[in-house]
PDB file of N, CA and C in Angstrom:
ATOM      1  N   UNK A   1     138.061 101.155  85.312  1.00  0.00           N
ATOM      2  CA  UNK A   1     137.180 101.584  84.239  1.00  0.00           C
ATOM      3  C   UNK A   1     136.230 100.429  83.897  1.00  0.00           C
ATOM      4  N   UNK A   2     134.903 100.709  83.725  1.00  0.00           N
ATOM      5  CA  UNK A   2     134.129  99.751  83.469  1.00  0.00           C
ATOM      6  C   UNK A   2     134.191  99.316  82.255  1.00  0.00           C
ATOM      7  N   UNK A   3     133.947  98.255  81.680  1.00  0.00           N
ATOM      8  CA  UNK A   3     134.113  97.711  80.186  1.00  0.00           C
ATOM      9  C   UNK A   3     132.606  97.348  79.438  1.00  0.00           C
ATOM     10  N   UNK A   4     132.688  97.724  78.213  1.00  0.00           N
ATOM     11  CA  UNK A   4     131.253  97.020  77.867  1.00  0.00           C
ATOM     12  C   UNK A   4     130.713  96.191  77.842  1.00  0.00           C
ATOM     13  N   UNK A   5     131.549  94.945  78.406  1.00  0.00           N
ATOM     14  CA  UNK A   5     130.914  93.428  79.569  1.00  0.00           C
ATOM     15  C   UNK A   5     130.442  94.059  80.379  1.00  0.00           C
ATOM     16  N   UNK A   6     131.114  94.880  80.934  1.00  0.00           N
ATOM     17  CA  UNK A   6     129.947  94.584  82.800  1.00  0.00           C
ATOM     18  C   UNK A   6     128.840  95.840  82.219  1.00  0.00           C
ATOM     19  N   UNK A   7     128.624  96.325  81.297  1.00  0.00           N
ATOM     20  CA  UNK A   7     127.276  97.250  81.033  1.00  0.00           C
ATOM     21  C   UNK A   7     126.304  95.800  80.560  1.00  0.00           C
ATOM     22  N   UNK A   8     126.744  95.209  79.939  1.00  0.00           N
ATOM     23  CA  UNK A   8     126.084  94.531  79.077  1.00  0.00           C
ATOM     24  C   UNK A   8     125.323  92.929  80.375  1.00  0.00           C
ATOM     25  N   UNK A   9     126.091  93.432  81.573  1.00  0.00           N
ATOM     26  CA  UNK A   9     125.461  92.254  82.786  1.00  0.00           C
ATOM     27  C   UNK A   9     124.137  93.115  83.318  1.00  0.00           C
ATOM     28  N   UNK A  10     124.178  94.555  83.344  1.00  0.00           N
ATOM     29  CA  UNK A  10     122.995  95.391  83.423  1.00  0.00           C
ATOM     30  C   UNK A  10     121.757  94.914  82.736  1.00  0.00           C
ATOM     31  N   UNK A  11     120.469  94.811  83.043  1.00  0.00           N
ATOM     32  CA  UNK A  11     119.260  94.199  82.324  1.00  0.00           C
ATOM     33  C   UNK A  11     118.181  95.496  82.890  1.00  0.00           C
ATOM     34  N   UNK A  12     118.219  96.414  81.385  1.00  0.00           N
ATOM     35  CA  UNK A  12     117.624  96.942  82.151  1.00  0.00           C
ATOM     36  C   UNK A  12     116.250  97.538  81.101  1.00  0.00           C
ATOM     37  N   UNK A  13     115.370  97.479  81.709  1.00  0.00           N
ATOM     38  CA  UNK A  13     113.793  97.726  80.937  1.00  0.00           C
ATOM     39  C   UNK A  13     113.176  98.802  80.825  1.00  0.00           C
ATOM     40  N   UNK A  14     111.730  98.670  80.299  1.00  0.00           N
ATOM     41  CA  UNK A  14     110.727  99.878  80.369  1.00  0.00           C
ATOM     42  C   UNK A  14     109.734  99.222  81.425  1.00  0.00           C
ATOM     43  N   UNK A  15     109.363 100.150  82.125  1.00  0.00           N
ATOM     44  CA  UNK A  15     108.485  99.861  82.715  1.00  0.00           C
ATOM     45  C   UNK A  15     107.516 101.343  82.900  1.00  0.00           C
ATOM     46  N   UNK A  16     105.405 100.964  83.420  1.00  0.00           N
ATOM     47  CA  UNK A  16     105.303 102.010  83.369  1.00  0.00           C
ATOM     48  C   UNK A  16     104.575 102.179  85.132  1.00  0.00           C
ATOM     49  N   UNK A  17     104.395 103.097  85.786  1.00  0.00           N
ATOM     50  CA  UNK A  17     104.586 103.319  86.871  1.00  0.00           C
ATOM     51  C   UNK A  17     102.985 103.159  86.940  1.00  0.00           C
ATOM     52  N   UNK A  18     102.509 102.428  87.862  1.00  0.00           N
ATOM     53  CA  UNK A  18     101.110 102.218  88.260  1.00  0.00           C
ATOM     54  C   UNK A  18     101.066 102.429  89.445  1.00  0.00           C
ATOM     55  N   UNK A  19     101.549 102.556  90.259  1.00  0.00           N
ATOM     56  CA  UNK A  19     100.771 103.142  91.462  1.00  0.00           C
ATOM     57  C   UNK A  19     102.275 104.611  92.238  1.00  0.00           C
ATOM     58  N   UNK A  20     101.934 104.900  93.173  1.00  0.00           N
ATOM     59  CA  UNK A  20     103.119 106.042  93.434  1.00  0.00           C
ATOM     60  C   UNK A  20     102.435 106.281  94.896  1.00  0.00           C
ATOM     61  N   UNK A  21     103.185 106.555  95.780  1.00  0.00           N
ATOM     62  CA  UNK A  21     103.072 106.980  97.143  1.00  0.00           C
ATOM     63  C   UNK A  21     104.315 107.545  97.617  1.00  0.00           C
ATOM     64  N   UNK A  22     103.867 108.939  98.429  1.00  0.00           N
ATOM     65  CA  UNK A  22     104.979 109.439  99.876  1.00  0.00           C
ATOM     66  C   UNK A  22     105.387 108.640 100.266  1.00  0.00           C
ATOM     67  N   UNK A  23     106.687 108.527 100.337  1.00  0.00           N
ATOM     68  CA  UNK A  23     107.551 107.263 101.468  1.00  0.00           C
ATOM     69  C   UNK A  23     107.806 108.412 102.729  1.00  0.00           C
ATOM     70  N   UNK A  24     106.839 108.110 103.152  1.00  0.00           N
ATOM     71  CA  UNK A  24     107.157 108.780 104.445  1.00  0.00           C
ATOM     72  C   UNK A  24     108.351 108.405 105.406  1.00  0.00           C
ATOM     73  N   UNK A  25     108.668 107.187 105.521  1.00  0.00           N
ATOM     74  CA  UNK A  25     109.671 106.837 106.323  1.00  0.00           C
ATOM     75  C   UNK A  25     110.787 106.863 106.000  1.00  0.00           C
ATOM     76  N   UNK A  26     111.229 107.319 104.390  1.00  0.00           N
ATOM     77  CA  UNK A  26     112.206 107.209 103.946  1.00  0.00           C
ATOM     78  C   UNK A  26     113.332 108.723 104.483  1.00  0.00           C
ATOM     79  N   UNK A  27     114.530 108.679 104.627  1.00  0.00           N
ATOM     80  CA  UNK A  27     115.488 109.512 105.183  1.00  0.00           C
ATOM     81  C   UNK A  27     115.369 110.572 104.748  1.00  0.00           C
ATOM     82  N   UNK A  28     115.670 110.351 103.118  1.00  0.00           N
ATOM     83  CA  UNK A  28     115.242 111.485 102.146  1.00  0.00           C
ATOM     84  C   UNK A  28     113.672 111.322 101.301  1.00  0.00           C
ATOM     85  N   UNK A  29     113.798 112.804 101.120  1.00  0.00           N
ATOM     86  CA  UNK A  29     112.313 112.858 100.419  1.00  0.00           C
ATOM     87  C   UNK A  29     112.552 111.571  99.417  1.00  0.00           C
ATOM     88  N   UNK A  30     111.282 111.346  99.200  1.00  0.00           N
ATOM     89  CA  UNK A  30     111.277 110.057  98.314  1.00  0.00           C
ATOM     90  C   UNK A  30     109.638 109.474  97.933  1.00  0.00           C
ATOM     91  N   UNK A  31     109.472 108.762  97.060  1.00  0.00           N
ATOM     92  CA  UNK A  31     108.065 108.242  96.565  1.00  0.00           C
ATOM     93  C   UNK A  31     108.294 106.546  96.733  1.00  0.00           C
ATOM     94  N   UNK A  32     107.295 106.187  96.983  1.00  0.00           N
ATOM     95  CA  UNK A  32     107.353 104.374  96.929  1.00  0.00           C
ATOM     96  C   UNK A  32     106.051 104.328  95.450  1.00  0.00           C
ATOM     97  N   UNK A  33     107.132 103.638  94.452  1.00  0.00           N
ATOM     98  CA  UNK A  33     106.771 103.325  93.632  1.00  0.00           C
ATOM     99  C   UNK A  33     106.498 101.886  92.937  1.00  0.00           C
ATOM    100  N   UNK A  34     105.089 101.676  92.398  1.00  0.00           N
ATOM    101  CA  UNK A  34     104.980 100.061  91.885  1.00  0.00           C
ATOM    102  C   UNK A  34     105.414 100.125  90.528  1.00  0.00           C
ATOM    103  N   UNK A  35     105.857  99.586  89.128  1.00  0.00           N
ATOM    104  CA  UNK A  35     106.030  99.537  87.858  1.00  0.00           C
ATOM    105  C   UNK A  35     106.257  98.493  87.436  1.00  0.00           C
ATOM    106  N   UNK A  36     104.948  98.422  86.235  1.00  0.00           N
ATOM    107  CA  UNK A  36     104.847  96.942  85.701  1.00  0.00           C
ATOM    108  C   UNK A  36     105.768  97.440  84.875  1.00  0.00           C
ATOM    109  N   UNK A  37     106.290  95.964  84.462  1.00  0.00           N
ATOM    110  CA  UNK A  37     107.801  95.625  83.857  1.00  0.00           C
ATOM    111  C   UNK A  37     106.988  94.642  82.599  1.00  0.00           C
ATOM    112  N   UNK A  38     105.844  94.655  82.438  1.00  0.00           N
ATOM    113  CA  UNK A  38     105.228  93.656  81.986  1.00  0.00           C
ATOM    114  C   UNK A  38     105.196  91.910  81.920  1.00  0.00           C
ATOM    115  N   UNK A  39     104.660  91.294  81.040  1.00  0.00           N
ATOM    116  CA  UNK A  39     104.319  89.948  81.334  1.00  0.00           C
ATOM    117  C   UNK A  39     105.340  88.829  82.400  1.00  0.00           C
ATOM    118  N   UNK A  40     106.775  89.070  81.796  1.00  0.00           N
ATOM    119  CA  UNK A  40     107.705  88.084  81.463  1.00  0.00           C
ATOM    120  C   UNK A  40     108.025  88.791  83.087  1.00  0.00           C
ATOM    121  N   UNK A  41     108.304  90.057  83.484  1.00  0.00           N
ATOM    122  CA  UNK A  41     108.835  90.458  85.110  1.00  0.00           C
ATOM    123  C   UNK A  41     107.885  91.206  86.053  1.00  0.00           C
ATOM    124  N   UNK A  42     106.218  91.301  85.821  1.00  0.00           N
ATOM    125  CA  UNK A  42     105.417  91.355  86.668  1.00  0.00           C
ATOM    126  C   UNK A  42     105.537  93.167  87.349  1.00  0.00           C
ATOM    127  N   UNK A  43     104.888  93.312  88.347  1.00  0.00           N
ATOM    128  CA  UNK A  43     105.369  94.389  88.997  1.00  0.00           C
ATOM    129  C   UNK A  43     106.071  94.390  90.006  1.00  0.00           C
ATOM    130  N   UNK A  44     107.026  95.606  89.392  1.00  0.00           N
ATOM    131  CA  UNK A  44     108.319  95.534  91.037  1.00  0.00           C
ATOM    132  C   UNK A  44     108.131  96.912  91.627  1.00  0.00           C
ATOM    133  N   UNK A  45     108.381  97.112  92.911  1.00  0.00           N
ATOM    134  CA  UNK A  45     108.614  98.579  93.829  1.00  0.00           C
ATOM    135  C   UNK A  45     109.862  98.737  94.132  1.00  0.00           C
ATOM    136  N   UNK A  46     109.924 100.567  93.801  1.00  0.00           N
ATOM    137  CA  UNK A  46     110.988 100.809  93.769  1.00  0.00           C
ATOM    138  C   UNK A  46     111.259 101.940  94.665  1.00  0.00           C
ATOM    139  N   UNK A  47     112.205 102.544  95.335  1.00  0.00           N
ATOM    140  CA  UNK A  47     111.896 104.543  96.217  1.00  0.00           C
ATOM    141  C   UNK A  47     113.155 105.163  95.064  1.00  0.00           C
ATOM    142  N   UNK A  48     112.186 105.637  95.202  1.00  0.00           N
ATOM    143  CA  UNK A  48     112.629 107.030  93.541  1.00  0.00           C
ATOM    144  C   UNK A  48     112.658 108.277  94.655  1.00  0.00           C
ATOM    145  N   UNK A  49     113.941 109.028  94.638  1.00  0.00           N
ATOM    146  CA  UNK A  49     114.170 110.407  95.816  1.00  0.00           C
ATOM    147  C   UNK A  49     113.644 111.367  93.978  1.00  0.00           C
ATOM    148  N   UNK A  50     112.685 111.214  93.863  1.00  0.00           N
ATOM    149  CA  UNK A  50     112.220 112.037  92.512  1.00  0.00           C
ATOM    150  C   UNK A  50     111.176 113.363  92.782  1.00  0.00           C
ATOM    151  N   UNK A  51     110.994 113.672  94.264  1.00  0.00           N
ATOM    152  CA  UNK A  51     110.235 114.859  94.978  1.00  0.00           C
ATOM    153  C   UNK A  51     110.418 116.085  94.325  1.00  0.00           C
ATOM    154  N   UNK A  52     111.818 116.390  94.148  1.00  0.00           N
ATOM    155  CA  UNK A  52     112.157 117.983  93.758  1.00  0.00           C
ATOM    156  C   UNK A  52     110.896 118.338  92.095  1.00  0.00           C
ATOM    157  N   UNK A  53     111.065 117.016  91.389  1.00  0.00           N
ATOM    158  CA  UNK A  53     110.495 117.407  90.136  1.00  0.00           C
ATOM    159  C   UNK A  53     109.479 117.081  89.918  1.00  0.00           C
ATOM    160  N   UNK A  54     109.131 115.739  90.210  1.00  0.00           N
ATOM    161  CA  UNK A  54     107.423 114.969  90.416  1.00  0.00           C
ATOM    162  C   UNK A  54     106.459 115.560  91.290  1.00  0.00           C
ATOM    163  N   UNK A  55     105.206 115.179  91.007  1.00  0.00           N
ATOM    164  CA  UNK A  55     104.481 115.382  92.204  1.00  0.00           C
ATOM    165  C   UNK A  55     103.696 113.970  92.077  1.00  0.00           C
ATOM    166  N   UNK A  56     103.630 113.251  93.009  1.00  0.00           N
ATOM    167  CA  UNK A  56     103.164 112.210  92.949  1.00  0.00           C
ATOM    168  C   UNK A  56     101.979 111.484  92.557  1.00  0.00           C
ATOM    169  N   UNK A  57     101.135 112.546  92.277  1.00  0.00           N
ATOM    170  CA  UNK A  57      99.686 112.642  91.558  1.00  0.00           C
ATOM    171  C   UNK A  57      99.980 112.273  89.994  1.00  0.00           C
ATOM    172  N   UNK A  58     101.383 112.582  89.302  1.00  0.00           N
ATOM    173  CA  UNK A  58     101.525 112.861  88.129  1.00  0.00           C
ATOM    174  C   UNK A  58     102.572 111.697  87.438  1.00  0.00           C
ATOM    175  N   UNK A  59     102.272 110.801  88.764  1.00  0.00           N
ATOM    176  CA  UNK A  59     103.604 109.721  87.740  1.00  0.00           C
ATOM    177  C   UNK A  59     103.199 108.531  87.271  1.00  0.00           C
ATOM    178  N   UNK A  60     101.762 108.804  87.586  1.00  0.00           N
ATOM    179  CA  UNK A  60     101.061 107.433  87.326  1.00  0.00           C
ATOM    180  C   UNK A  60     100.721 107.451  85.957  1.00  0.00           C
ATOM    181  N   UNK A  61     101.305 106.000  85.258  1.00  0.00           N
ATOM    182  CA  UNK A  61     101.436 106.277  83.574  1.00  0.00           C
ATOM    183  C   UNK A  61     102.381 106.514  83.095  1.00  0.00           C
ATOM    184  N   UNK A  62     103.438 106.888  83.431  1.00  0.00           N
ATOM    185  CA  UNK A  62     104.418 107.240  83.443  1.00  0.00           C
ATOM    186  C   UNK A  62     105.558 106.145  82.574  1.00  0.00           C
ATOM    187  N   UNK A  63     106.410 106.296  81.662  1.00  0.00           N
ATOM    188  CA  UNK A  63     107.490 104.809  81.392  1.00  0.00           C
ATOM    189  C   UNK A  63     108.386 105.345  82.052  1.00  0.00           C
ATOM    190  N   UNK A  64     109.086 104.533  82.525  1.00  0.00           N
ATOM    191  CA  UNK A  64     110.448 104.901  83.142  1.00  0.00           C
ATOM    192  C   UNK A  64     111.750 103.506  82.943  1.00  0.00           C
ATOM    193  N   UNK A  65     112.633 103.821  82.927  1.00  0.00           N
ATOM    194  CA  UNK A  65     113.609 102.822  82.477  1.00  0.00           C
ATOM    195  C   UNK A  65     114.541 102.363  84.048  1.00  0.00           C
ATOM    196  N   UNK A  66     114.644 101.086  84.211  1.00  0.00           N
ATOM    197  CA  UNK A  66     114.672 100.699  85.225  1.00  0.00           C
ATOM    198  C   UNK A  66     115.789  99.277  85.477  1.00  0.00           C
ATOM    199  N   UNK A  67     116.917  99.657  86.039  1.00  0.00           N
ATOM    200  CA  UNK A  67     117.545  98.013  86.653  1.00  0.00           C
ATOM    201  C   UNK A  67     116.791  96.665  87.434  1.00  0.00           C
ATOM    202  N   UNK A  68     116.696  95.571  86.812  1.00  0.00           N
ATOM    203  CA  UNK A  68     116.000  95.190  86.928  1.00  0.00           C
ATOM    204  C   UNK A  68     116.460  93.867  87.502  1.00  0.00           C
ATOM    205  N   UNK A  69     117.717  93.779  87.598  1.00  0.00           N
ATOM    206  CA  UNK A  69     118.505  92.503  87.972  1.00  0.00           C
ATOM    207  C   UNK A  69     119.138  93.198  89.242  1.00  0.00           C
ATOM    208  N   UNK A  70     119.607  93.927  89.673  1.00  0.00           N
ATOM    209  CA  UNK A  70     120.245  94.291  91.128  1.00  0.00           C
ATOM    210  C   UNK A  70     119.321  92.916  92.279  1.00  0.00           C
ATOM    211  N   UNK A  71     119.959  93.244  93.201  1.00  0.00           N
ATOM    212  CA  UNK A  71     119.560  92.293  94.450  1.00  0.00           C
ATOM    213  C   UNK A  71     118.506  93.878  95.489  1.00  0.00           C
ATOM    214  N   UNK A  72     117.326  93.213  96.115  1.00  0.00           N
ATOM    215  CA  UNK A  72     116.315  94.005  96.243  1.00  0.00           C
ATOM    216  C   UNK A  72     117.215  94.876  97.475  1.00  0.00           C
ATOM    217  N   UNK A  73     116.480  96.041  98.103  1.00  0.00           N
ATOM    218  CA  UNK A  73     116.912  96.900  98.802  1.00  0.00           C
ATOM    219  C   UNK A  73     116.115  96.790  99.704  1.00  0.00           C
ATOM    220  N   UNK A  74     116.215  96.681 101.476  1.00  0.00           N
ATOM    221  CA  UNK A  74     115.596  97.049 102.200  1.00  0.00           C
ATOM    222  C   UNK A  74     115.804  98.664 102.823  1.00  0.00           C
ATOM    223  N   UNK A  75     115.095  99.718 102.946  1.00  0.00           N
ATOM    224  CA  UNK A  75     114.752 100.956 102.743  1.00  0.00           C
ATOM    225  C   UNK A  75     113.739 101.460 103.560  1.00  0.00           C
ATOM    226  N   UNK A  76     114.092 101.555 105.048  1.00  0.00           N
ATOM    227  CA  UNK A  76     113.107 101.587 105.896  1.00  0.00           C
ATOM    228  C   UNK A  76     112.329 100.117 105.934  1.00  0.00           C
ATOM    229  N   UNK A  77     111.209 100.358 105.649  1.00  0.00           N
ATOM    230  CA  UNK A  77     110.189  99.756 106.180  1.00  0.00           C
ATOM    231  C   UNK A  77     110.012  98.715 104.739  1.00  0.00           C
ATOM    232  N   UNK A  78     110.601  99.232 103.660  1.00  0.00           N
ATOM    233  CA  UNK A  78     110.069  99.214 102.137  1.00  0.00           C
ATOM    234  C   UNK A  78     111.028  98.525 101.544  1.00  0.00           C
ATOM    235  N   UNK A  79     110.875  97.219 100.939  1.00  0.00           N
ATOM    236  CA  UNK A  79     112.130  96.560  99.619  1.00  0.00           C
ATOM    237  C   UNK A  79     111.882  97.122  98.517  1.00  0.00           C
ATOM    238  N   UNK A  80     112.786  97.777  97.728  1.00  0.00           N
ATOM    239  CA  UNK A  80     113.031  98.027  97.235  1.00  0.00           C
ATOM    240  C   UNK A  80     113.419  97.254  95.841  1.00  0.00           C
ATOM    241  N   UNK A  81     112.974  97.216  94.326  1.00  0.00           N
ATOM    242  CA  UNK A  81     113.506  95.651  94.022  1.00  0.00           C
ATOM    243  C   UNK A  81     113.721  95.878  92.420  1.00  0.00           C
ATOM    244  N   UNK A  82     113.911  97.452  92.307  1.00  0.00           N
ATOM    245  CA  UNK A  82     114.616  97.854  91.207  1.00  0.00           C
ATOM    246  C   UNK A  82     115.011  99.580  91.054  1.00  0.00           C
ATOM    247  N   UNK A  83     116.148  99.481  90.453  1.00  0.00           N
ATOM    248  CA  UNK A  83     116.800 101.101  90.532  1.00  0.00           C
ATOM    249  C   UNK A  83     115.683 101.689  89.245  1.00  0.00           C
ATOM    250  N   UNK A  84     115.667 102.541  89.270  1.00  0.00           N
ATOM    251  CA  UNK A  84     114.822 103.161  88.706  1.00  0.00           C
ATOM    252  C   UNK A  84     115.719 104.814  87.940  1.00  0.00           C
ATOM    253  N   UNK A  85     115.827 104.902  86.800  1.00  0.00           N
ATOM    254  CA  UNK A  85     117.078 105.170  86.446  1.00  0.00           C
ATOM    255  C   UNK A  85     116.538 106.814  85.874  1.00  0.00           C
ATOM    256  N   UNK A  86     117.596 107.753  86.648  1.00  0.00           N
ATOM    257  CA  UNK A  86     117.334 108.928  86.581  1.00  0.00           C
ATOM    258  C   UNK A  86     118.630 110.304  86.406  1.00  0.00           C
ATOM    259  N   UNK A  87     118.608 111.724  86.123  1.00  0.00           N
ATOM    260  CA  UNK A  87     119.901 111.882  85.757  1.00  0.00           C
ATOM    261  C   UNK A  87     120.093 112.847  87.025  1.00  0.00           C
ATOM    262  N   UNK A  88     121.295 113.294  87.415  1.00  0.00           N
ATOM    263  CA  UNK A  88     121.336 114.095  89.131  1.00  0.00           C
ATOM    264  C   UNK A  88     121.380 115.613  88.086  1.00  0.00           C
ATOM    265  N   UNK A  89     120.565 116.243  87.953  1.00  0.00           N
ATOM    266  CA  UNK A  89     120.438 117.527  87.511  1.00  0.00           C
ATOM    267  C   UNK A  89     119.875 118.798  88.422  1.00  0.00           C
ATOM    268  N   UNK A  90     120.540 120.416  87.486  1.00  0.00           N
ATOM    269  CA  UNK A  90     120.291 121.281  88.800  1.00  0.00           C
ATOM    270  C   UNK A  90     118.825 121.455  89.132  1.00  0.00           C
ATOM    271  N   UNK A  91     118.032 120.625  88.860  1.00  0.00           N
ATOM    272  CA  UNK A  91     116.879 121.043  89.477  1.00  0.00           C
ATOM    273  C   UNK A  91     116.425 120.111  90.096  1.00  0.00           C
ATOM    274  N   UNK A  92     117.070 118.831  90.185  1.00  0.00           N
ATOM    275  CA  UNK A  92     116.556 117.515  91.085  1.00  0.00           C
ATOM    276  C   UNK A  92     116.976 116.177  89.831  1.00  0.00           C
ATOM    277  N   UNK A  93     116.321 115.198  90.582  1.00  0.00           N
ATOM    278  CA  UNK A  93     116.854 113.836  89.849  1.00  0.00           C
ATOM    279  C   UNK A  93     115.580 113.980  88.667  1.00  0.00           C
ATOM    280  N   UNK A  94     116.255 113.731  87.197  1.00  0.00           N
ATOM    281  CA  UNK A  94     114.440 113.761  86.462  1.00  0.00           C
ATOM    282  C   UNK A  94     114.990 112.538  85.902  1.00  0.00           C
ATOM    283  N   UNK A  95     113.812 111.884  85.678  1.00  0.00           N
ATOM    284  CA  UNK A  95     113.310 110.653  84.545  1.00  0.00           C
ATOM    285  C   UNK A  95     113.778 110.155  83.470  1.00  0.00           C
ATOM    286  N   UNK A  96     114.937 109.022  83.451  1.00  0.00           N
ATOM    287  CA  UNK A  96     115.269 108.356  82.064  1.00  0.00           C
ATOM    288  C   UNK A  96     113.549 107.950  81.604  1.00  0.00           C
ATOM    289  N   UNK A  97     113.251 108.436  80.477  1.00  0.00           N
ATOM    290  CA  UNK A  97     112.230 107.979  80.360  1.00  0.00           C
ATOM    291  C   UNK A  97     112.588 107.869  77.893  1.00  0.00           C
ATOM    292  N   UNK A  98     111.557 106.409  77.265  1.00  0.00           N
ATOM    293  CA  UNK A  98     111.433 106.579  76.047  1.00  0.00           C
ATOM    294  C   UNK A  98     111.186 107.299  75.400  1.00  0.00           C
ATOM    295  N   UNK A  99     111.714 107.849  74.646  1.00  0.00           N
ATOM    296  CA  UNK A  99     111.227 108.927  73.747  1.00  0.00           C
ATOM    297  C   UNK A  99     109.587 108.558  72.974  1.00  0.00           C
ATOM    298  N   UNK A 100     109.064 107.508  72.929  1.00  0.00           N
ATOM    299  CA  UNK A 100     108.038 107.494  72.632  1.00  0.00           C
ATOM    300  C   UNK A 100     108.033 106.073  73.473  1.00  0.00           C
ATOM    301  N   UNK A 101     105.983 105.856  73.559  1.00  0.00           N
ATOM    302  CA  UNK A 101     105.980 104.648  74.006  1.00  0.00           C
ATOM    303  C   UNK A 101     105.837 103.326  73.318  1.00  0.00           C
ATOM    304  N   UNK A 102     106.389 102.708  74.245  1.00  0.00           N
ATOM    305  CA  UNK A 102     106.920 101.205  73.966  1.00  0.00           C
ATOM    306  C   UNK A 102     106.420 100.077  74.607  1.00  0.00           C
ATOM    307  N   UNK A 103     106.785  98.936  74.610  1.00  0.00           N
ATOM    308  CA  UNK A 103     105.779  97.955  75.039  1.00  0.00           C
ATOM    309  C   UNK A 103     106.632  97.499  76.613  1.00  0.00           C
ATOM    310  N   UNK A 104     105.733  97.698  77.686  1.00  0.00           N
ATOM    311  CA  UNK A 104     106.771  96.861  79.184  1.00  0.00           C
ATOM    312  C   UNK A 104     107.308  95.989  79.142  1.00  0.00           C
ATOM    313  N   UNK A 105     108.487  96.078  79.377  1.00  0.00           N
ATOM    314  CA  UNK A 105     109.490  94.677  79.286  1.00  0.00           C
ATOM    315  C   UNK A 105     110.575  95.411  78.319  1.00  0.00           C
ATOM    316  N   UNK A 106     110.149  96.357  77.176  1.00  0.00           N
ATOM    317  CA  UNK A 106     111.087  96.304  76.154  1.00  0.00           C
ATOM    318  C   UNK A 106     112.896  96.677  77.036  1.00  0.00           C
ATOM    319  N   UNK A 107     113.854  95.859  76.625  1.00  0.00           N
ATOM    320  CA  UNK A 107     115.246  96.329  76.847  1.00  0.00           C
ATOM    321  C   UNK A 107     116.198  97.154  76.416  1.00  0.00           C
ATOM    322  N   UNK A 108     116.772  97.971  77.468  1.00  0.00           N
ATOM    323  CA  UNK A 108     117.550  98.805  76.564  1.00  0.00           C
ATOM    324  C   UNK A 108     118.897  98.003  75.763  1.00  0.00           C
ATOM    325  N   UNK A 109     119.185  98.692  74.645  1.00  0.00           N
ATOM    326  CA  UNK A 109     120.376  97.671  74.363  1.00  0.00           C
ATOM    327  C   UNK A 109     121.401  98.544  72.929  1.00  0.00           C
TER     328      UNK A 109
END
């Protein structure tokens, strides 16, 4: 059972999604995504399997809440260099996202 130490080793942010692309090479459907994390963690890319519900035209702008300390992922062709945090529902993976917006960087806590 996990304890509320090892949640609390999790660092995990807002970020808002600035750029979005088809990962074509990826196994499963999937998007290659950039999201500034703002000042203090810059922008990181992430593959979000987020196809069933997104359309990739529509995520730009977007906040999304994001792991930000994991060790990066190589993913095909693509590193990967934060989880990007979403719920497995019956209609596809959708968007931890703020209930209103907030400033990049802010932590969940």
């Amino acid at each position: 059972m996990a304890t509320f130490d090892d949640f609390l080793k999790l660092d995990i942010r807002v970020g808002e999604i600035i750029r979005a692309e088809i990962f074509e090479k990826a196994k499963r459907s999937a998007y290659k995504l950039w999201v500034d994390f703002g000042d203090e963690l810059g922008v990181k890319r992430s593959s979000a399997q987020i196809t069933d519900c997104y359309h990739v035209e529509a995520l730009v702008g977007k906040q999304v809440l994001g792991v930000v300390n994991f060790p990066p992922r190589q993913i095909a062709d693509f590193i990967s260099e934060v989880l990007i945090l979403g719920t497995y529902s019956e209609q596809g993976v959708v968007l931890v996202q703020p209930e209103q917006k907030v400033k990049k960087g802010d932590k969940l806590g």
